[in-house]
C-alpha atoms as a PDB file:
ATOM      1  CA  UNK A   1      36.276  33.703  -5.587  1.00  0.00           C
ATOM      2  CA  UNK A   2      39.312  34.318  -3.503  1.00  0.00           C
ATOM      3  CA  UNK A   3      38.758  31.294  -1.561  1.00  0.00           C
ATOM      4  CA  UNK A   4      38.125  29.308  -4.535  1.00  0.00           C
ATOM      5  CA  UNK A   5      41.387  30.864  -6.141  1.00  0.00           C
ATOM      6  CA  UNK A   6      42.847  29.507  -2.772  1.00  0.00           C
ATOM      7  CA  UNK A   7      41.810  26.159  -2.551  1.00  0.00           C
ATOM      8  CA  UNK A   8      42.598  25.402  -6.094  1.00  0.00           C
ATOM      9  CA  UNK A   9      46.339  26.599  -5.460  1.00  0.00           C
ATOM     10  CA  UNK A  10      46.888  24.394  -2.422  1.00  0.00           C
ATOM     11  CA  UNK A  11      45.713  21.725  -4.356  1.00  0.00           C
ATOM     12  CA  UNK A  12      48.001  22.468  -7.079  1.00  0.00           C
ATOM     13  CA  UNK A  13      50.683  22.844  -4.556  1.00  0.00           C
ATOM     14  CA  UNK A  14      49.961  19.826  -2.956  1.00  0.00           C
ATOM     15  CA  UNK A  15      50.251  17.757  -6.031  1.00  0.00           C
ATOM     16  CA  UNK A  16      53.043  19.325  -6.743  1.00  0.00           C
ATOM     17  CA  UNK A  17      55.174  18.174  -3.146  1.00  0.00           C
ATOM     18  CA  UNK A  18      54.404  14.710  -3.567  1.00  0.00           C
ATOM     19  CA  UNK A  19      57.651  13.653  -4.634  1.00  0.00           C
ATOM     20  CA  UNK A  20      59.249  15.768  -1.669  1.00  0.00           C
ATOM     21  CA  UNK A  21      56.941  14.462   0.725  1.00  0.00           C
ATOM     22  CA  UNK A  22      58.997  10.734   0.639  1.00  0.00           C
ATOM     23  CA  UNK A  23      62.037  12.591   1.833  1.00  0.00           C
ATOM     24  CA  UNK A  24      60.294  14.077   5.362  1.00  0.00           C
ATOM     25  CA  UNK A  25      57.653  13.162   7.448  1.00  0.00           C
ATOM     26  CA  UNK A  26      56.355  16.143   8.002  1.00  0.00           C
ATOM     27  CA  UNK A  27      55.413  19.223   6.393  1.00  0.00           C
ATOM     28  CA  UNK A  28      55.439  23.115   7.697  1.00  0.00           C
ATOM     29  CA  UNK A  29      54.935  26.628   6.469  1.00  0.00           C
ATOM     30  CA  UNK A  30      55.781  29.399   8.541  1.00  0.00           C
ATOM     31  CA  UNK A  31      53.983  32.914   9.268  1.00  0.00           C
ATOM     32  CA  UNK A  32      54.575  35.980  10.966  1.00  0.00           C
ATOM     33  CA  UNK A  33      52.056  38.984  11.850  1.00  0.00           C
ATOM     34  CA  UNK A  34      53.599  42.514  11.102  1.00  0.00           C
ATOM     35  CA  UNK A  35      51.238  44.362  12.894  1.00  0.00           C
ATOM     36  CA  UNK A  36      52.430  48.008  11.790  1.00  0.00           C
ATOM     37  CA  UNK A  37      51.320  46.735   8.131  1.00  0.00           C
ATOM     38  CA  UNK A  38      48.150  44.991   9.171  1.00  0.00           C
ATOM     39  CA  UNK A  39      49.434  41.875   6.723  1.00  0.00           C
ATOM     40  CA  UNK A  40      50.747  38.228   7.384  1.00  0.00           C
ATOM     41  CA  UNK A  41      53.844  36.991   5.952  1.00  0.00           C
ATOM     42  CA  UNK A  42      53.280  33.379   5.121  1.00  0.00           C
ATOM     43  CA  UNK A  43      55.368  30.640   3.352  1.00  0.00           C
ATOM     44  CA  UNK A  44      54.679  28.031   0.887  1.00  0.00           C
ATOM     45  CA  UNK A  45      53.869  24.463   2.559  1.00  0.00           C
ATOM     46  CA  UNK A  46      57.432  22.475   2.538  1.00  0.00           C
ATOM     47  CA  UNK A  47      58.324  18.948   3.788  1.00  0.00           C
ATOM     48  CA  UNK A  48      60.620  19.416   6.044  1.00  0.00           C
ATOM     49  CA  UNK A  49      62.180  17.442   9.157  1.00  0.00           C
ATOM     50  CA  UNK A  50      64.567  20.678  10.654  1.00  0.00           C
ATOM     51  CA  UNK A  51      63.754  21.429  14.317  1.00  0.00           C
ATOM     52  CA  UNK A  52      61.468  23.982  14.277  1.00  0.00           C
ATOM     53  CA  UNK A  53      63.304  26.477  16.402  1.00  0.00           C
ATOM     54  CA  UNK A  54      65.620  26.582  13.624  1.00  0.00           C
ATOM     55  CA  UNK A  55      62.786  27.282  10.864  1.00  0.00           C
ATOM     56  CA  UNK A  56      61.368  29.858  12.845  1.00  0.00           C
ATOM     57  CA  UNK A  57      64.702  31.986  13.620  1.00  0.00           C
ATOM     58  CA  UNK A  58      65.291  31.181   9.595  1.00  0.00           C
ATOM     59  CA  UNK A  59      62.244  32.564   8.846  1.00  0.00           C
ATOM     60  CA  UNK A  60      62.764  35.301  10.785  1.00  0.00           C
ATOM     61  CA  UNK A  61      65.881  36.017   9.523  1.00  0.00           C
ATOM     62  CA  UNK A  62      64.733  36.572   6.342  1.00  0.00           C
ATOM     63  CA  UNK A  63      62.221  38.413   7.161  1.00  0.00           C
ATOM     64  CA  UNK A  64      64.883  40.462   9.035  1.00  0.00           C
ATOM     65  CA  UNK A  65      66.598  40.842   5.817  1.00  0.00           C
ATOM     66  CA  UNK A  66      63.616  41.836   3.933  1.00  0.00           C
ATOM     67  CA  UNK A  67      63.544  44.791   6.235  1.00  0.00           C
ATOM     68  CA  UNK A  68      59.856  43.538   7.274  1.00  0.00           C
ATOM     69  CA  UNK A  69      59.126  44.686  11.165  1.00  0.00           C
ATOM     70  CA  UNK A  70      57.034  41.379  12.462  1.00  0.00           C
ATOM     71  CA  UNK A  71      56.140  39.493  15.540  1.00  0.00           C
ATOM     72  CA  UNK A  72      57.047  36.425  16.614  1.00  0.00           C
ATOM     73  CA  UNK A  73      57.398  33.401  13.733  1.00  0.00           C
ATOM     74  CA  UNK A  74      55.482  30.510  13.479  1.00  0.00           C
ATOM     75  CA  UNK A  75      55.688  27.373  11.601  1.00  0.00           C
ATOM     76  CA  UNK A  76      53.193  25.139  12.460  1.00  0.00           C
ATOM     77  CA  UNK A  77      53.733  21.023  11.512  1.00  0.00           C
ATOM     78  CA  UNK A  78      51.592  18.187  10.365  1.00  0.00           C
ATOM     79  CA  UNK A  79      50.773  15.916   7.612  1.00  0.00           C
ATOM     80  CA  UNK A  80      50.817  17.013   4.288  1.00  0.00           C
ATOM     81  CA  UNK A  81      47.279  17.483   4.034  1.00  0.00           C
ATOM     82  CA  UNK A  82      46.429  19.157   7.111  1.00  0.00           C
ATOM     83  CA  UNK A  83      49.161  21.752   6.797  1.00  0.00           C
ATOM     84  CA  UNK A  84      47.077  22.815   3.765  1.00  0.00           C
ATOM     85  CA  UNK A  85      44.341  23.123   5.650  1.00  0.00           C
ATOM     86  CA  UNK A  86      45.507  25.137   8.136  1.00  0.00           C
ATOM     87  CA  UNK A  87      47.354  27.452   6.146  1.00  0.00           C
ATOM     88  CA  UNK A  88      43.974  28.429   4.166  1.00  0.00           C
ATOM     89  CA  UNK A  89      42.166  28.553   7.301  1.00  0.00           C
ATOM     90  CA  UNK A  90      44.908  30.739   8.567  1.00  0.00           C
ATOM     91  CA  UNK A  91      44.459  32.663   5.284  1.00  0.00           C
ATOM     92  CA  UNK A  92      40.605  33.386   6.127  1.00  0.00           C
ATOM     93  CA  UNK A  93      40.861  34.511   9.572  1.00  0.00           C
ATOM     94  CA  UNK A  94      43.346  36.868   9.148  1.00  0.00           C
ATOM     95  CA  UNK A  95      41.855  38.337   5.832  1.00  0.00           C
ATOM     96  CA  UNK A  96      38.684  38.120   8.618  1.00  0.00           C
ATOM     97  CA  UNK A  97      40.817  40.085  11.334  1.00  0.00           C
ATOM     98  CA  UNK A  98      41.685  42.960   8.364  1.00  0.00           C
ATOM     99  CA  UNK A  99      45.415  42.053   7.512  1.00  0.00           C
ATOM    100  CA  UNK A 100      46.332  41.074   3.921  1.00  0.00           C
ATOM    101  CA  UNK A 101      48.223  37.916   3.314  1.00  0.00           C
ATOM    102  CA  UNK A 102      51.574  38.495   1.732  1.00  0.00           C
ATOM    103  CA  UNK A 103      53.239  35.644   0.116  1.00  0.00           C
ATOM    104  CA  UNK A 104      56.592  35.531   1.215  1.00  0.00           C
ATOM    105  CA  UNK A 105      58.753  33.865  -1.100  1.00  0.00           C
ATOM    106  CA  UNK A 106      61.174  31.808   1.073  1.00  0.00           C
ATOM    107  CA  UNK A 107      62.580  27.952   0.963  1.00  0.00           C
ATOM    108  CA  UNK A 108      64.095  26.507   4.288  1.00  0.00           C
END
């Protein structure tokens, strides 16, 4: 059910973007592992064109904030409909692994 909750979000999400997605070429979330919490920080999917050096130490940064000890950021890039796809698949293996997915809510 979890997965199905999950699919039918992205999807809902996705719709969502479309008028963003004119503006940028590609899109991006971005996800840290905080190990000491056995969870996943994760973003929303966002179009976005910023190098992604930048969105990663951003991310970070506000994780930093949030007073959340985590690993290194990553915010993997690709079409609107594969980021989706990866995200939930990045969702299921770490739920897999044992960590709980925390939504994170942050914008770029």
């Amino acid at each position: 059910m979890r997965v199905q909750f999950a699919l039918i979000w992205a999807a809902v999400l996705v719709a969502g973007l479309n008028a963003r997605a004119a503006r940028a070429a590609e899109w991006r979330y971005c996800l840290a592992i905080a190990p000491s919490q056995h969870a996943v920080y994760m973003s929303a999917p966002f179009p976005n064109d910023t190098p992604m050096e930048t969105l990663e130490a951003a991310f970070a940064h506000a994780l930093d904030r949030a007073r959340v000890e985590h690993d290194a950021v990553q915010c993997p890039r690709g079409s609107q409909e594969s980021i989706a796809t990866m995200r939930l698949q990045a969702m299921q293996y770490n739920r897999a692994s044992g960590n709980k997915i925390v939504e994170f809510d942050w914008q770029p």
